[in-house]
N, C-alpha and C. Protein backbone atom coordinates (compact mmCIF):
# COMPACT_ATOMS: atom_id res chain seq x y z
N UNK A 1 7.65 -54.46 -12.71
CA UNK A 1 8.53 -53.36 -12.42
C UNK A 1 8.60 -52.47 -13.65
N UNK A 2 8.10 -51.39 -13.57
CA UNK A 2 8.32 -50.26 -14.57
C UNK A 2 9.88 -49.85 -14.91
N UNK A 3 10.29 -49.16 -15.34
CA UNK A 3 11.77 -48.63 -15.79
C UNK A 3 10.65 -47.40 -16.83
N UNK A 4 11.87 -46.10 -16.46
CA UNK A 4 11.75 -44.95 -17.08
C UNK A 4 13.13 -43.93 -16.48
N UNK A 5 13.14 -43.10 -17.69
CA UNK A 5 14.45 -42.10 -18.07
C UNK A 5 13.87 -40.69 -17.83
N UNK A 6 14.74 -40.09 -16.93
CA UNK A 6 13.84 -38.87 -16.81
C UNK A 6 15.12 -37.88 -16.53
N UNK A 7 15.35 -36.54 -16.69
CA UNK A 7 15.94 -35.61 -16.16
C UNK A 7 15.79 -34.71 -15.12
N UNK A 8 16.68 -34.73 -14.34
CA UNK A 8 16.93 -33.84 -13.20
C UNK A 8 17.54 -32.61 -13.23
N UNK A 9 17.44 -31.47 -13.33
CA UNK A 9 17.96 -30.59 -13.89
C UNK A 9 19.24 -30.56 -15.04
N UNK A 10 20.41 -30.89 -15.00
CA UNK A 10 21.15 -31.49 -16.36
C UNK A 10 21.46 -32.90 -16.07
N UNK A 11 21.20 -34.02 -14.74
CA UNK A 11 21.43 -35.16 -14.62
C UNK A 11 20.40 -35.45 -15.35
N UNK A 12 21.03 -36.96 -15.73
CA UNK A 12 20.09 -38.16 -16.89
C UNK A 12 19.85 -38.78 -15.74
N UNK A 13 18.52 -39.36 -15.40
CA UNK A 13 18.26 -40.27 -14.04
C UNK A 13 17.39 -41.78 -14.36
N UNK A 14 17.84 -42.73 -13.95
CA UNK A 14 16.96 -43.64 -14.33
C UNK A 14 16.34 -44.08 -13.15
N UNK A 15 14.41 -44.23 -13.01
CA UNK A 15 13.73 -44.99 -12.17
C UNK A 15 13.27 -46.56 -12.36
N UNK A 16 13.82 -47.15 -11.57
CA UNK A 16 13.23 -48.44 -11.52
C UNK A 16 11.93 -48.77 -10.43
N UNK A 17 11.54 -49.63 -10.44
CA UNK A 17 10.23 -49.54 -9.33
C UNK A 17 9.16 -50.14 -9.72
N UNK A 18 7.98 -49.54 -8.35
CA UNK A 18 6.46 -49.65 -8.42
C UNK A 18 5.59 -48.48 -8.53
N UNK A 19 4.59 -49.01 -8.90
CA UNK A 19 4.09 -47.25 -8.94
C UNK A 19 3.67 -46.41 -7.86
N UNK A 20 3.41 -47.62 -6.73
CA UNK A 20 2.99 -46.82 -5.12
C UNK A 20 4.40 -47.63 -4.02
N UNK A 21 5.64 -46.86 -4.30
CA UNK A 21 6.45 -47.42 -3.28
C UNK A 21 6.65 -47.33 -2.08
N UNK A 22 6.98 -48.67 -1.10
CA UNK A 22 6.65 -48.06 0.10
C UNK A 22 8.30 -47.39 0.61
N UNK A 23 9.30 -47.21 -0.21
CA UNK A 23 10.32 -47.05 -0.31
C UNK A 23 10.83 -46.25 -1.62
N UNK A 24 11.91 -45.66 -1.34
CA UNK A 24 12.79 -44.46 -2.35
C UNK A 24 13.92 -45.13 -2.37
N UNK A 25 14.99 -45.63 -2.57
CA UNK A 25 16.18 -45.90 -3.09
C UNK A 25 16.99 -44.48 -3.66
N UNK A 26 18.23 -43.78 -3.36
CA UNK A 26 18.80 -43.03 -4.70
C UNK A 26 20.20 -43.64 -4.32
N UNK A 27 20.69 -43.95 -5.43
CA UNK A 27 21.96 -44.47 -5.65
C UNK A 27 22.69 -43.49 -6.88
N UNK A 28 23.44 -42.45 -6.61
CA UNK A 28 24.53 -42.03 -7.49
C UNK A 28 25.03 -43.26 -8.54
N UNK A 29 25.19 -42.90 -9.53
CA UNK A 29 25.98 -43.94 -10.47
C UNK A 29 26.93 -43.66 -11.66
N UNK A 30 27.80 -44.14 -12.08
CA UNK A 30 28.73 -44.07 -12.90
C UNK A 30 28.17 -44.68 -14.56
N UNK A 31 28.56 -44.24 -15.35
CA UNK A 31 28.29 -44.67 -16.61
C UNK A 31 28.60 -46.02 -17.28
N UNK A 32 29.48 -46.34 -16.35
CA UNK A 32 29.86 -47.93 -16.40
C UNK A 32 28.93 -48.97 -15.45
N UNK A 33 28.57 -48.56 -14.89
CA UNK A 33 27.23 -49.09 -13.93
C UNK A 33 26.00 -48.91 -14.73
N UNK A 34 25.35 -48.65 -16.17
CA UNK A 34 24.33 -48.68 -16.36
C UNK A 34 23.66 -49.62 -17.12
N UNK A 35 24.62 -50.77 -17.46
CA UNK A 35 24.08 -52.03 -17.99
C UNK A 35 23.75 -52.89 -16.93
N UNK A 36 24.13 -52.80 -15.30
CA UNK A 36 23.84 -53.88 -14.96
C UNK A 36 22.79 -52.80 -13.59
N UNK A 37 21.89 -51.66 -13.51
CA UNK A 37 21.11 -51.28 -13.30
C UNK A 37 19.74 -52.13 -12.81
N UNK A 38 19.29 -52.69 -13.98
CA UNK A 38 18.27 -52.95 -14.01
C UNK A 38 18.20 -54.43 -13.70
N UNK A 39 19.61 -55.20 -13.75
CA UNK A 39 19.53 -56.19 -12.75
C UNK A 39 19.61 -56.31 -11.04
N UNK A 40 20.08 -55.43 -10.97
CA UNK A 40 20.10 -54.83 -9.31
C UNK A 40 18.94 -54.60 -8.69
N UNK A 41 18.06 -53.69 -9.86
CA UNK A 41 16.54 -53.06 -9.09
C UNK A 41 16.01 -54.71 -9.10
N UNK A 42 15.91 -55.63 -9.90
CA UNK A 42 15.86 -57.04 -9.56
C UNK A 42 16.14 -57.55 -8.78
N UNK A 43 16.98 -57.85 -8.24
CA UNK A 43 17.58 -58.20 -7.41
C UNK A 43 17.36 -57.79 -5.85
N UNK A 44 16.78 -56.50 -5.88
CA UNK A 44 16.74 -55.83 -4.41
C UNK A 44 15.11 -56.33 -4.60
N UNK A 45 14.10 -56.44 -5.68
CA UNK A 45 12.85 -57.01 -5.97
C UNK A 45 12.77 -58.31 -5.11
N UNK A 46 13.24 -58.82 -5.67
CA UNK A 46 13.12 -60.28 -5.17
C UNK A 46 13.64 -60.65 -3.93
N UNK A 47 14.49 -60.12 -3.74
CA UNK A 47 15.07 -60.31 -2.31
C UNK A 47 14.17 -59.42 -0.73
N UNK A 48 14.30 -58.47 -1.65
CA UNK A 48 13.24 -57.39 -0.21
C UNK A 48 11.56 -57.65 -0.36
N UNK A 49 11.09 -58.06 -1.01
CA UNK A 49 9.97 -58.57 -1.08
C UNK A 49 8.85 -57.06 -0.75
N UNK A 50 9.59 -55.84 -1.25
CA UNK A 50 9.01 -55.03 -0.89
C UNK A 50 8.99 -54.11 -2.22
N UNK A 51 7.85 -53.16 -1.85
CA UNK A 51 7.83 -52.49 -3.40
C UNK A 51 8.51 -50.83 -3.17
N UNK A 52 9.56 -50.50 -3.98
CA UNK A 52 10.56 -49.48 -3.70
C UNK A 52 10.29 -48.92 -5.15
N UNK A 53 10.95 -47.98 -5.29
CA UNK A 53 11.45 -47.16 -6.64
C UNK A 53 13.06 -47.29 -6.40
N UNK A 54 13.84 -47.12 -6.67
CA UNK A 54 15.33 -47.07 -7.26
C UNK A 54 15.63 -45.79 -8.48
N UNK A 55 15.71 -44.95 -7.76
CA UNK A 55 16.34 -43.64 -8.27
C UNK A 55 17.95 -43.59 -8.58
N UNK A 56 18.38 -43.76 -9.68
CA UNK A 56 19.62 -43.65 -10.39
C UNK A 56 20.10 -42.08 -10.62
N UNK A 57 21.12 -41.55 -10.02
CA UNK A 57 21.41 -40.15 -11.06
C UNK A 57 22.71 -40.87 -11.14
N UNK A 58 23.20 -40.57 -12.56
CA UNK A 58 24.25 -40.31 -13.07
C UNK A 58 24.97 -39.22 -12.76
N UNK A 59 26.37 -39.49 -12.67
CA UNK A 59 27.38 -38.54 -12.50
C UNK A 59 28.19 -38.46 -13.77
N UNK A 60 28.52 -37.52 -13.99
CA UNK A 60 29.65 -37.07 -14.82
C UNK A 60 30.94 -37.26 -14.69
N UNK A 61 31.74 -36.70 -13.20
CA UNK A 61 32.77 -37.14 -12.22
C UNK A 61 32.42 -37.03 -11.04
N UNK A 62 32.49 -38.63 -10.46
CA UNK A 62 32.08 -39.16 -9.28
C UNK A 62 32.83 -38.34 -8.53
N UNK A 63 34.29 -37.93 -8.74
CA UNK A 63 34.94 -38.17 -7.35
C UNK A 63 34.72 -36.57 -7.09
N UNK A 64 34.56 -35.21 -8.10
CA UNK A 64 34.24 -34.39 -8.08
C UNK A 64 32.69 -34.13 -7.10
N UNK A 65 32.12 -34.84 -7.84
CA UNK A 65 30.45 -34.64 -7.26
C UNK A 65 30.14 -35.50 -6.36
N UNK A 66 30.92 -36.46 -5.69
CA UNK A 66 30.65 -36.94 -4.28
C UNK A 66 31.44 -36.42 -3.19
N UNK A 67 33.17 -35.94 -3.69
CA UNK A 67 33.83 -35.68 -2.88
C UNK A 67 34.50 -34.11 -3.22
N UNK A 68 34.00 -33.04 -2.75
CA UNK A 68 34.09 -31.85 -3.45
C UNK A 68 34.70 -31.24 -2.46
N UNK A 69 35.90 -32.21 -1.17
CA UNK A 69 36.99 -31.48 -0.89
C UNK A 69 38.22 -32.25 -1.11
N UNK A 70 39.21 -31.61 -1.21
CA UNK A 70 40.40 -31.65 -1.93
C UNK A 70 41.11 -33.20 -1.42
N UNK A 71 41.86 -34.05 -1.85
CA UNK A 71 41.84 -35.61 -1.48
C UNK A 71 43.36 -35.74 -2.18
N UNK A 72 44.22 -36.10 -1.56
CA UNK A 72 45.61 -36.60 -2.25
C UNK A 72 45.14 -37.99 -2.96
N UNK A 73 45.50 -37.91 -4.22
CA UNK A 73 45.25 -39.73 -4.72
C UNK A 73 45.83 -40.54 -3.94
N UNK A 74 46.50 -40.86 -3.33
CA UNK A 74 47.59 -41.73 -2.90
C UNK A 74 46.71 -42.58 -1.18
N UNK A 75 45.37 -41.43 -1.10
CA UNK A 75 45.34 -41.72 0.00
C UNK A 75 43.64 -42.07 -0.47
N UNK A 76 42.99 -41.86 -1.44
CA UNK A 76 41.78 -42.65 -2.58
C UNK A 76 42.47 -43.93 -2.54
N UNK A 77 43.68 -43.84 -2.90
CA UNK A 77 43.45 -45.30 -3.80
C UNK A 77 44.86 -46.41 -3.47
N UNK A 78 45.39 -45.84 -2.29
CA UNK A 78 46.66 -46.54 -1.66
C UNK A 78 47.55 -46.86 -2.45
N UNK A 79 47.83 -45.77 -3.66
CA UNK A 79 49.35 -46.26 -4.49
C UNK A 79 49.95 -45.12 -3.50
C-alpha cells in the first residue's frame, strides 16, 4: 500500500491505496483523525480484499464545510 500527501486546491489530502484501484474511497476528515488514517486504509485492506485508493481531504471546520445550512446546537448535539 502506497501513502502520499498531495493538495487539492487549499485542502491538504492524504492518498492511501494501490496503484490500479478497482475502487475510490473519499472520506472528509478532521485533524484529529490523522494518526489513526493509515490504520483504517489497513484495515478496509485486509478486510475487503480488494484494491481501492482512500482519498482523505481535510477540513478546517467540519461542521461549516459539511453542513453549510444554519443548525441550532442543541439539536447537533442534544444539550
Amino acid at each position: 500500500m502506497t501513502t502520499e500527501e498531495i493538495s487539492i486546491g487549499s485542502r491538504r489530502c492524504r492518498l492511501f491505496g494501490d496503484e490500479r484501484p478497482a475502487c475510490i474511497l473519499v472520506q472528509p476528515s478532521a485533524r484529529h483523525e490523522n494518526a489513526a488514517l493509515e490504520t483504517e486504509a489497513q484495515q478496509i485492506a485486509a478486510l475487503s480484499g480488494m484494491s481501492f485508493v482512500l482519498l482523505t481531504v481535510e477540513l478546517e471546520d467540519w461542521m461549516a464545510d459539511l453542513m453549510p445550512w444554519p443548525a441550532l446546537p442543541a439539536l447537533l448535539f442534544g444539550v
